[in-house]
Every structure is written in structure tokens, then in C-alpha cells.
PDB file of N, CA and C in Angstrom:
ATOM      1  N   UNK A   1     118.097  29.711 119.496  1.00  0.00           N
ATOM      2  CA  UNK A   1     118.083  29.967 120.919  1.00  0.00           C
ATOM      3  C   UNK A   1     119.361  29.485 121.591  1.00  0.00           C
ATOM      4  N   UNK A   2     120.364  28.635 121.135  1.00  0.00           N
ATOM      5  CA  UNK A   2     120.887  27.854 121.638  1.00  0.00           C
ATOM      6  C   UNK A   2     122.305  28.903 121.567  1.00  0.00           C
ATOM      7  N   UNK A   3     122.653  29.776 120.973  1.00  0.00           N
ATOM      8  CA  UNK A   3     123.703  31.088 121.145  1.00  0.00           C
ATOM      9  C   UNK A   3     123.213  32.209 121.231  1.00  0.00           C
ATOM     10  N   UNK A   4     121.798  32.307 121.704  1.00  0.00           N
ATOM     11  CA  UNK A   4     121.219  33.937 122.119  1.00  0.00           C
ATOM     12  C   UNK A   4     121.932  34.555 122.972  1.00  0.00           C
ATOM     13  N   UNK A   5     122.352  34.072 123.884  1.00  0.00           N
ATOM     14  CA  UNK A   5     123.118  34.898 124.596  1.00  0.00           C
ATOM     15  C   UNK A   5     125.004  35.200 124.237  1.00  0.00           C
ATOM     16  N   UNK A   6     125.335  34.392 123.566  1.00  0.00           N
ATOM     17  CA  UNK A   6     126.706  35.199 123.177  1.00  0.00           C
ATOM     18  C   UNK A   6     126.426  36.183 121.897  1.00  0.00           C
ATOM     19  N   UNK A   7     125.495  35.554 121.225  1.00  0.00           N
ATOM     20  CA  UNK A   7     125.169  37.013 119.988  1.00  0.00           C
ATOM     21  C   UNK A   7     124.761  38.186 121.076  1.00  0.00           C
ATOM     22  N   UNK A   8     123.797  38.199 121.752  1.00  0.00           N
ATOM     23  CA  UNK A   8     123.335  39.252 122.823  1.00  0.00           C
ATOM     24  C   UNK A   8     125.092  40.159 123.211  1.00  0.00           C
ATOM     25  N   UNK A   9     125.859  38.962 123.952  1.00  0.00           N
ATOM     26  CA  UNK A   9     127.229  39.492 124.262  1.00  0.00           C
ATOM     27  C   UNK A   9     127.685  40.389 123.091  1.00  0.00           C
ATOM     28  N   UNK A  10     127.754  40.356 121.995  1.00  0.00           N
ATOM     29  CA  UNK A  10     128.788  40.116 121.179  1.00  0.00           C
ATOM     30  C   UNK A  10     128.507  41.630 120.694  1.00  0.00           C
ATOM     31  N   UNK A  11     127.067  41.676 120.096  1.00  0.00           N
ATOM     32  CA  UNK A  11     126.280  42.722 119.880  1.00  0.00           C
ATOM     33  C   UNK A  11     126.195  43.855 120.684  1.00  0.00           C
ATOM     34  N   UNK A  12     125.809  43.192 122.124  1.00  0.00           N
ATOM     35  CA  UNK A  12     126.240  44.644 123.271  1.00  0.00           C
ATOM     36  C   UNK A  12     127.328  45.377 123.078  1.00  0.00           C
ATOM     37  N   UNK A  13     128.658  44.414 123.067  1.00  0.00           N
ATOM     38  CA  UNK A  13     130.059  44.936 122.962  1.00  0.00           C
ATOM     39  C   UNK A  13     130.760  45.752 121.748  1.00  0.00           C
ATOM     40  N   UNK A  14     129.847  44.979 120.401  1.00  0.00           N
ATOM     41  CA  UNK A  14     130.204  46.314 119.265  1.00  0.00           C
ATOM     42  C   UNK A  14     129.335  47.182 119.481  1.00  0.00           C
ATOM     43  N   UNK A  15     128.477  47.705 119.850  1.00  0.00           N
ATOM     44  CA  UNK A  15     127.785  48.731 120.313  1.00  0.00           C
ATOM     45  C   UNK A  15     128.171  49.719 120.746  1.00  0.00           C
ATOM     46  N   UNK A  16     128.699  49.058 122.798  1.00  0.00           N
ATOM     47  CA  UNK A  16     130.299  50.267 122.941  1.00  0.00           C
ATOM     48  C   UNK A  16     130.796  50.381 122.574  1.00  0.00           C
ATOM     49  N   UNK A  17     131.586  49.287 121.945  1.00  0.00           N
ATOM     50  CA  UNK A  17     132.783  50.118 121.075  1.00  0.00           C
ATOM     51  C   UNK A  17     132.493  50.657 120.019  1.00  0.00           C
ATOM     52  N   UNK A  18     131.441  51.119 119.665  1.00  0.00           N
ATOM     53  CA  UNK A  18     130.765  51.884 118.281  1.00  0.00           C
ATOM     54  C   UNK A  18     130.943  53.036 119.033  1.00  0.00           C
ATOM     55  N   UNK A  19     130.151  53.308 120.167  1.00  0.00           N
ATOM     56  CA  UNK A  19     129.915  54.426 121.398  1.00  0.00           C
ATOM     57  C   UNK A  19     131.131  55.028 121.678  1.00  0.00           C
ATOM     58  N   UNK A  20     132.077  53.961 122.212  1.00  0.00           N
ATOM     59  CA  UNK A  20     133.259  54.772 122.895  1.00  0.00           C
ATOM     60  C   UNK A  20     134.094  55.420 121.396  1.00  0.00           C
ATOM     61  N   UNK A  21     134.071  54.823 120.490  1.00  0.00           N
ATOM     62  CA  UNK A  21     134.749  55.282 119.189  1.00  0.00           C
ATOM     63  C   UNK A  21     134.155  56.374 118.442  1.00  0.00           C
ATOM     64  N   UNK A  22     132.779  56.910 118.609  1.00  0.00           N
ATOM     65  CA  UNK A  22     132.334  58.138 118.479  1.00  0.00           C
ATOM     66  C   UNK A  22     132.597  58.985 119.159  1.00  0.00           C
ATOM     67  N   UNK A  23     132.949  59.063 120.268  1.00  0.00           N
ATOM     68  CA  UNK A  23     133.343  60.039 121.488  1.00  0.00           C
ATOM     69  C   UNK A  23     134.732  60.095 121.039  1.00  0.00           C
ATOM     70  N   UNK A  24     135.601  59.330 120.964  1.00  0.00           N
ATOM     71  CA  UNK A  24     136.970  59.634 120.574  1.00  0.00           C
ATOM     72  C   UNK A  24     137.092  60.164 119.445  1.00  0.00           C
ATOM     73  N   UNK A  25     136.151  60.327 118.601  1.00  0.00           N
ATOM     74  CA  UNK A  25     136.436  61.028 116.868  1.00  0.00           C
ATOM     75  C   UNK A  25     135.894  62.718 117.304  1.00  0.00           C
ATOM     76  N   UNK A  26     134.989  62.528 118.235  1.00  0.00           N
ATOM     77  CA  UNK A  26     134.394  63.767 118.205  1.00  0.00           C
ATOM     78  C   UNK A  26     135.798  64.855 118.974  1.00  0.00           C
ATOM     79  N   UNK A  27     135.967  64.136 120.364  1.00  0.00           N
ATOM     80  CA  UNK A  27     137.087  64.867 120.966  1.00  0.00           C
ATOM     81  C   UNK A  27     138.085  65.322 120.075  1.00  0.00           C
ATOM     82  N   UNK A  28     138.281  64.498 118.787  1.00  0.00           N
ATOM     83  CA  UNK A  28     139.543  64.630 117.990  1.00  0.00           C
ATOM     84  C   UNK A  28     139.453  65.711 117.229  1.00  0.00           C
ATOM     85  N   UNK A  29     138.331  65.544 117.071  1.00  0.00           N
ATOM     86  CA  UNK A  29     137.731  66.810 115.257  1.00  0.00           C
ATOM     87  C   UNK A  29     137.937  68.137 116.241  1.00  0.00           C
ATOM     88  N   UNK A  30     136.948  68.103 117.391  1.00  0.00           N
ATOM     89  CA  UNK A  30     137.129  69.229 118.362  1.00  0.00           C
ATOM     90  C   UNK A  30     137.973  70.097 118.613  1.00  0.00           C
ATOM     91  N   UNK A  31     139.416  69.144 118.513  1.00  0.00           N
ATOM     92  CA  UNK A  31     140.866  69.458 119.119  1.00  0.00           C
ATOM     93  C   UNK A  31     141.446  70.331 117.607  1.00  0.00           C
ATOM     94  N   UNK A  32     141.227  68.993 116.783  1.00  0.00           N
ATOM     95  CA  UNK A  32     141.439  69.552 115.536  1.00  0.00           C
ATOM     96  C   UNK A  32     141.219  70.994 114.391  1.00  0.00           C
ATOM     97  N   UNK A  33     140.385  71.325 115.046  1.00  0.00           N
ATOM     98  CA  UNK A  33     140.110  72.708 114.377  1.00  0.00           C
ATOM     99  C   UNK A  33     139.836  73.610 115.619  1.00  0.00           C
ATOM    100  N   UNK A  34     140.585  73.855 116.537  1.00  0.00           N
ATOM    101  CA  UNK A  34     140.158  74.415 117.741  1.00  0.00           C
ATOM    102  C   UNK A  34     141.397  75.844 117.413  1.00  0.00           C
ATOM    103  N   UNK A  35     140.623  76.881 117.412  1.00  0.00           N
ATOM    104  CA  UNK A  35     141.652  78.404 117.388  1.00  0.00           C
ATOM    105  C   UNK A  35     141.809  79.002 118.261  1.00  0.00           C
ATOM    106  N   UNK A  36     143.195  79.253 118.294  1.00  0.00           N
ATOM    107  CA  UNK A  36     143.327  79.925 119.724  1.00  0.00           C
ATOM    108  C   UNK A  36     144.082  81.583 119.649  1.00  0.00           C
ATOM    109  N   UNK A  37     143.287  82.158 120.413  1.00  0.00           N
ATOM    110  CA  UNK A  37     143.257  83.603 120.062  1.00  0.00           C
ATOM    111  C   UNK A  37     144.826  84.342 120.898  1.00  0.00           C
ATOM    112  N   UNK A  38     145.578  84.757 120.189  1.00  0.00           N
ATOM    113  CA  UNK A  38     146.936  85.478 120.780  1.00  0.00           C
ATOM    114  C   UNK A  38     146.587  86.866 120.584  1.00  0.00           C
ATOM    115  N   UNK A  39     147.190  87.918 121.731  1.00  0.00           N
ATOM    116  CA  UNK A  39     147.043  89.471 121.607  1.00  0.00           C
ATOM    117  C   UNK A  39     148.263  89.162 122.786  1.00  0.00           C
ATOM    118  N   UNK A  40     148.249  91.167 122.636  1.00  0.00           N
ATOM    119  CA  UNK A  40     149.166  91.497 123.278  1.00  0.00           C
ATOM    120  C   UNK A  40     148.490  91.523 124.720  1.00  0.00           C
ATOM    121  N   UNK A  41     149.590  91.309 125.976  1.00  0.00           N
ATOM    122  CA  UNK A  41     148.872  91.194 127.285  1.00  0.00           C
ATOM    123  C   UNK A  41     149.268  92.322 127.673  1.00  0.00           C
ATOM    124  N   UNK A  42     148.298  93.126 128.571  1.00  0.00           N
ATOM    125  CA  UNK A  42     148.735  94.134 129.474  1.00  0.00           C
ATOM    126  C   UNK A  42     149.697  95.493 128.569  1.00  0.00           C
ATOM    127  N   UNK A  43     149.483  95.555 127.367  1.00  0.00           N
ATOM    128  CA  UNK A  43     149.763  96.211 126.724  1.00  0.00           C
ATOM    129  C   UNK A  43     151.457  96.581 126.409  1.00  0.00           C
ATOM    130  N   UNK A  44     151.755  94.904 126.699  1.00  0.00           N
ATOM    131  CA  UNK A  44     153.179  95.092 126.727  1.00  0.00           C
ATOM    132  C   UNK A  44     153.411  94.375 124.687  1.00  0.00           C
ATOM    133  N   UNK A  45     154.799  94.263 124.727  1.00  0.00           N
ATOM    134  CA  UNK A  45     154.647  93.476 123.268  1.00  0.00           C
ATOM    135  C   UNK A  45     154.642  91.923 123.476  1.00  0.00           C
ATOM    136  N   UNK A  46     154.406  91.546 124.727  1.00  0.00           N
ATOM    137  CA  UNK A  46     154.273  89.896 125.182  1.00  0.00           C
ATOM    138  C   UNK A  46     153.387  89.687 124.333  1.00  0.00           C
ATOM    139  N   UNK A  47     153.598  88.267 123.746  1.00  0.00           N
ATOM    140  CA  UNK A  47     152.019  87.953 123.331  1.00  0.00           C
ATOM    141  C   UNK A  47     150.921  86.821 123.913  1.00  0.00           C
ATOM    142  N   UNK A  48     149.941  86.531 124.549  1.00  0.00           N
ATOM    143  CA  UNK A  48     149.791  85.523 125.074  1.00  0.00           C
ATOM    144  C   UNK A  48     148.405  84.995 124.657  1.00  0.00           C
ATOM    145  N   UNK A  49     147.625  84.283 125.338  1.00  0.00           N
ATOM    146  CA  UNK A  49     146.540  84.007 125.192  1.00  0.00           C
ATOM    147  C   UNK A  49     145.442  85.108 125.500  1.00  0.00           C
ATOM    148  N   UNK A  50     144.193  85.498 124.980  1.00  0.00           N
ATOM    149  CA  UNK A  50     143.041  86.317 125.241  1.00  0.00           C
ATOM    150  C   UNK A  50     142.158  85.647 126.211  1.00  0.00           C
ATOM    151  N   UNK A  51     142.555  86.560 127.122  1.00  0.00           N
ATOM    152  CA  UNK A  51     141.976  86.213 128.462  1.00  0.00           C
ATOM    153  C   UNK A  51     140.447  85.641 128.330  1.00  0.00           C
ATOM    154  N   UNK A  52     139.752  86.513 127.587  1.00  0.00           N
ATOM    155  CA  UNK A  52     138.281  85.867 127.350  1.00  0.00           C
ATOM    156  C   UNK A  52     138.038  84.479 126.820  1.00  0.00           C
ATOM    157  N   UNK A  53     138.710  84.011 126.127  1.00  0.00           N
ATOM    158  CA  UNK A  53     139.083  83.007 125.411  1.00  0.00           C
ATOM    159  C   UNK A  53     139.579  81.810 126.593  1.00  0.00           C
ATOM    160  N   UNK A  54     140.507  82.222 127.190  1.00  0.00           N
ATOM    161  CA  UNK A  54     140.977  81.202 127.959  1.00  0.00           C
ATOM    162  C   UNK A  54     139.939  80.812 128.871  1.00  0.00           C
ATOM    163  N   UNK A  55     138.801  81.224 129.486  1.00  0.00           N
ATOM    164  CA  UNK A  55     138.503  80.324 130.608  1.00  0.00           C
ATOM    165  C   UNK A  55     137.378  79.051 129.423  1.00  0.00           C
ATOM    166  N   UNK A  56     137.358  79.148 127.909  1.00  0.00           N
ATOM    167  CA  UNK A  56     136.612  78.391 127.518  1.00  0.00           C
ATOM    168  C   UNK A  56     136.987  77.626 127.411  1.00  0.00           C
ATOM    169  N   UNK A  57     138.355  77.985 126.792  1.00  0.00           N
ATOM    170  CA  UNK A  57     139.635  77.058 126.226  1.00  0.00           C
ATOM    171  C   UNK A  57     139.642  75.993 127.661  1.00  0.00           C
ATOM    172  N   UNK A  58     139.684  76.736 129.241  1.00  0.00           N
ATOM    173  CA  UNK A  58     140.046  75.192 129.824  1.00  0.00           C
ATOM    174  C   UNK A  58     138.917  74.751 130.477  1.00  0.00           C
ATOM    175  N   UNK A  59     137.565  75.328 130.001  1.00  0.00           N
ATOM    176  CA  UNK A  59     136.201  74.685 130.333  1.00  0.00           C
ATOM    177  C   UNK A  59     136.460  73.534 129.123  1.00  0.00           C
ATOM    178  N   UNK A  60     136.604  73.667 128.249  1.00  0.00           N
ATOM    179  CA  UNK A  60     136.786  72.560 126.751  1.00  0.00           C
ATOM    180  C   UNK A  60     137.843  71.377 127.574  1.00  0.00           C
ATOM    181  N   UNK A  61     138.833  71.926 127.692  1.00  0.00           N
ATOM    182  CA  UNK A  61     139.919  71.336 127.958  1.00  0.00           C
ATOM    183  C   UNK A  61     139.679  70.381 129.249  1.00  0.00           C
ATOM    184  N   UNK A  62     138.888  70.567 130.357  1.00  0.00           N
ATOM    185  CA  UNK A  62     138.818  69.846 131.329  1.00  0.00           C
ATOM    186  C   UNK A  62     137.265  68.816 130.565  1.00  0.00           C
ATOM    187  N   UNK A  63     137.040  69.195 130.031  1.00  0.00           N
ATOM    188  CA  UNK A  63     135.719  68.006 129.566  1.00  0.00           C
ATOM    189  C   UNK A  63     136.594  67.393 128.517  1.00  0.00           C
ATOM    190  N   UNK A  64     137.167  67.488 127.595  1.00  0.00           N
ATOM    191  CA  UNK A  64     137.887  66.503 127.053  1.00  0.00           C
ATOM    192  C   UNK A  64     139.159  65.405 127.898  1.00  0.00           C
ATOM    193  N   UNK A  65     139.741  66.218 128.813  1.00  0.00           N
ATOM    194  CA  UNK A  65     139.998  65.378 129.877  1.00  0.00           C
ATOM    195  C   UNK A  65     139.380  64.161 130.478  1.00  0.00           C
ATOM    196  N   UNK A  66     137.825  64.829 130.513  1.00  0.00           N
ATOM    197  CA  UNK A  66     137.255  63.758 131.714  1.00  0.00           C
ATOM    198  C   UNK A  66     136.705  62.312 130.264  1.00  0.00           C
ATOM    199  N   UNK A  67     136.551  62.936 129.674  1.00  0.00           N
ATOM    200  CA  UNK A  67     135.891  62.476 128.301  1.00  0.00           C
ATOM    201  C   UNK A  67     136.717  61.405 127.939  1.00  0.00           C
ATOM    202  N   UNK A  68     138.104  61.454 127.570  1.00  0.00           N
ATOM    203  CA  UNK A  68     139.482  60.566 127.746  1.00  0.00           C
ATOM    204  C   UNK A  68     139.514  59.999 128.448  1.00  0.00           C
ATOM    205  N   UNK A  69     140.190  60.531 129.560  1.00  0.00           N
ATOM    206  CA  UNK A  69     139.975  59.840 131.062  1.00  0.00           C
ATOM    207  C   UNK A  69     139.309  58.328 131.494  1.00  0.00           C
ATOM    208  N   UNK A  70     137.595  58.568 130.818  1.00  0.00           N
ATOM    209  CA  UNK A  70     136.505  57.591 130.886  1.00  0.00           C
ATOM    210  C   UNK A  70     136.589  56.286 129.834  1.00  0.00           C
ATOM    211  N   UNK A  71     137.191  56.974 128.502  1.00  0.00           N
ATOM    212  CA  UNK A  71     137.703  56.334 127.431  1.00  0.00           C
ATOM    213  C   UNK A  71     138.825  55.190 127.381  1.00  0.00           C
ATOM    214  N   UNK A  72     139.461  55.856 128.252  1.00  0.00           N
ATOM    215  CA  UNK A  72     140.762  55.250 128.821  1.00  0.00           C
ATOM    216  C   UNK A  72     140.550  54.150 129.737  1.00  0.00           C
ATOM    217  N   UNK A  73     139.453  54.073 130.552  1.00  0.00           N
ATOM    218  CA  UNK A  73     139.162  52.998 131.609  1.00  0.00           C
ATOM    219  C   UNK A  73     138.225  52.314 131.397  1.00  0.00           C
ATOM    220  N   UNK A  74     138.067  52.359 129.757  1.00  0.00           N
ATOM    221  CA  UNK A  74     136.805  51.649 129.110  1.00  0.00           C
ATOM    222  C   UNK A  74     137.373  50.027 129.035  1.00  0.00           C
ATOM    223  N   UNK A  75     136.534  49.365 129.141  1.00  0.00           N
ATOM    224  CA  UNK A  75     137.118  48.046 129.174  1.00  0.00           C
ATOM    225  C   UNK A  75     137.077  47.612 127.735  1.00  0.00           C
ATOM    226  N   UNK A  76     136.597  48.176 127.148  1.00  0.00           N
ATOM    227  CA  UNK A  76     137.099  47.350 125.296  1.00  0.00           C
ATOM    228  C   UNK A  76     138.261  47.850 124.972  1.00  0.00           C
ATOM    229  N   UNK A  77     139.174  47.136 125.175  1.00  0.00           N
ATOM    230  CA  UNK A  77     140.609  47.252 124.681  1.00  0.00           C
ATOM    231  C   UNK A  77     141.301  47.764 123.772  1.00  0.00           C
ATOM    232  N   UNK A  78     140.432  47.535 122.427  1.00  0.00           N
ATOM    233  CA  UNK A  78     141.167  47.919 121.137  1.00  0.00           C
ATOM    234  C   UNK A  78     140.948  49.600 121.151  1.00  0.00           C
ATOM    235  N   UNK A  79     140.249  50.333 121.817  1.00  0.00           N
ATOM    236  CA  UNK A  79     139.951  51.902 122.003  1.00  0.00           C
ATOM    237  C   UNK A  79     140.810  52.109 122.731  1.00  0.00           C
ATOM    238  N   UNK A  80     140.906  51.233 124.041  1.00  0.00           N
ATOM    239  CA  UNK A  80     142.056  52.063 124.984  1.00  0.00           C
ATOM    240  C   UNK A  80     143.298  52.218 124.423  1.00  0.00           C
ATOM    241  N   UNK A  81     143.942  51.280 123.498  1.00  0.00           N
ATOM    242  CA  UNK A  81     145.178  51.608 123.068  1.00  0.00           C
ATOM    243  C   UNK A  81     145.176  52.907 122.402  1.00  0.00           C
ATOM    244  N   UNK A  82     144.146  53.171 121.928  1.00  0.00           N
ATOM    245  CA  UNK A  82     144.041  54.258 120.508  1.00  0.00           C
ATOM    246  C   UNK A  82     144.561  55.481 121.008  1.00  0.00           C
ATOM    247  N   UNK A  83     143.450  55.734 122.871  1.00  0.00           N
ATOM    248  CA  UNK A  83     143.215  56.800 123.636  1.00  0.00           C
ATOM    249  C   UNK A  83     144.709  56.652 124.404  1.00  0.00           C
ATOM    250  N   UNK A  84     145.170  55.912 124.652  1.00  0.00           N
ATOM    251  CA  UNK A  84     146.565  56.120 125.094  1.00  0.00           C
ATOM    252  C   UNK A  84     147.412  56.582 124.326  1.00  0.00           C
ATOM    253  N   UNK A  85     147.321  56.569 123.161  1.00  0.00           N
ATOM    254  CA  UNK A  85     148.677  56.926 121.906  1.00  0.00           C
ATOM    255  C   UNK A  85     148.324  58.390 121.901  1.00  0.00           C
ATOM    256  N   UNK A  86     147.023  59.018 122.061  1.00  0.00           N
ATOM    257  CA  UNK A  86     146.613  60.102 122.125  1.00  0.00           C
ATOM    258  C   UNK A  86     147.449  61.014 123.334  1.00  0.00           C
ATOM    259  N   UNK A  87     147.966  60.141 124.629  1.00  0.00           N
ATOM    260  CA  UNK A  87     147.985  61.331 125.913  1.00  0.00           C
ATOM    261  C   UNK A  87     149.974  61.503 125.654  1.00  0.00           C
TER     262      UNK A  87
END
């Protein structure tokens, strides 16, 4: 009884950082095998992104943002460095 509460601490805190370090592997794998579709635009020989494609691409793209973002202002330290080397 007499260190229940810093094991309690200690335990909470690898927890998040178990938490916040699953969210950062997932964003990664995500990024990592993510395909991105090129055609010709407007039927010129430009080539650009497929319009259908793109509004997912920055529906994805703004949730991995916010996803980071949150990661980033996480107070366990040894993640935030990780998520910073990332931006």
C-alpha cells in the first residue's frame, strides 16, 4: 500500500504511451502503403491526380493531421519527439 499510488502513476502512463504509440504506427502503415491514382486531366497529356480519388486522399489527409497534431501535444515526451521527426 505504501507505493500504490506511484505504481497506479507509472502504469497509467505506460498505458498512454502504449495508446499514443499505436496511433502513430497505425498513421504510419496508413501513409505507407497509400496509392495514389495519376490520369490524364481534362484530356490534355498533363498528368495529375484522379479527381475521385482526391477528395479521399484529403479526407485521409486531414484526419491524419488532426491525429498528429493530438500526438504532438501529448504530454509523454518520448512520442512527441518521434511525431516531430515525422512533420
Amino acid at each position: 500500500m505504501r507505493y500504490r499510488a506511484a505504481i497506479e502513476s507509472v502504469c497509467a502512463s505506460a498505458q498512454k504511451e502504449a495508446e499514443v504509440e499505436a496511433k502513430l504506427v497505425a498513421v504510419r502503415d496508413e501513409w505507407s502503403f497509400r496509392a495514389f491514382t495519376v490520369g490524364s486531366v481534362n484530356s490534355r497529356q498533363v498528368q495529375g491526380l484522379v479527381s475521385a480519388d482526391t477528395a479521399q486522399l484529403l479526407s485521409s489527409l486531414d484526419e491524419a493531421q488532426t491525429t498528429l497534431s493530438a500526438l504532438q501535444g501529448s504530454r509523454y515526451g518520448q512520442l512527441r519527439r518521434a511525431v516531430c521527426r515525422g512533420c
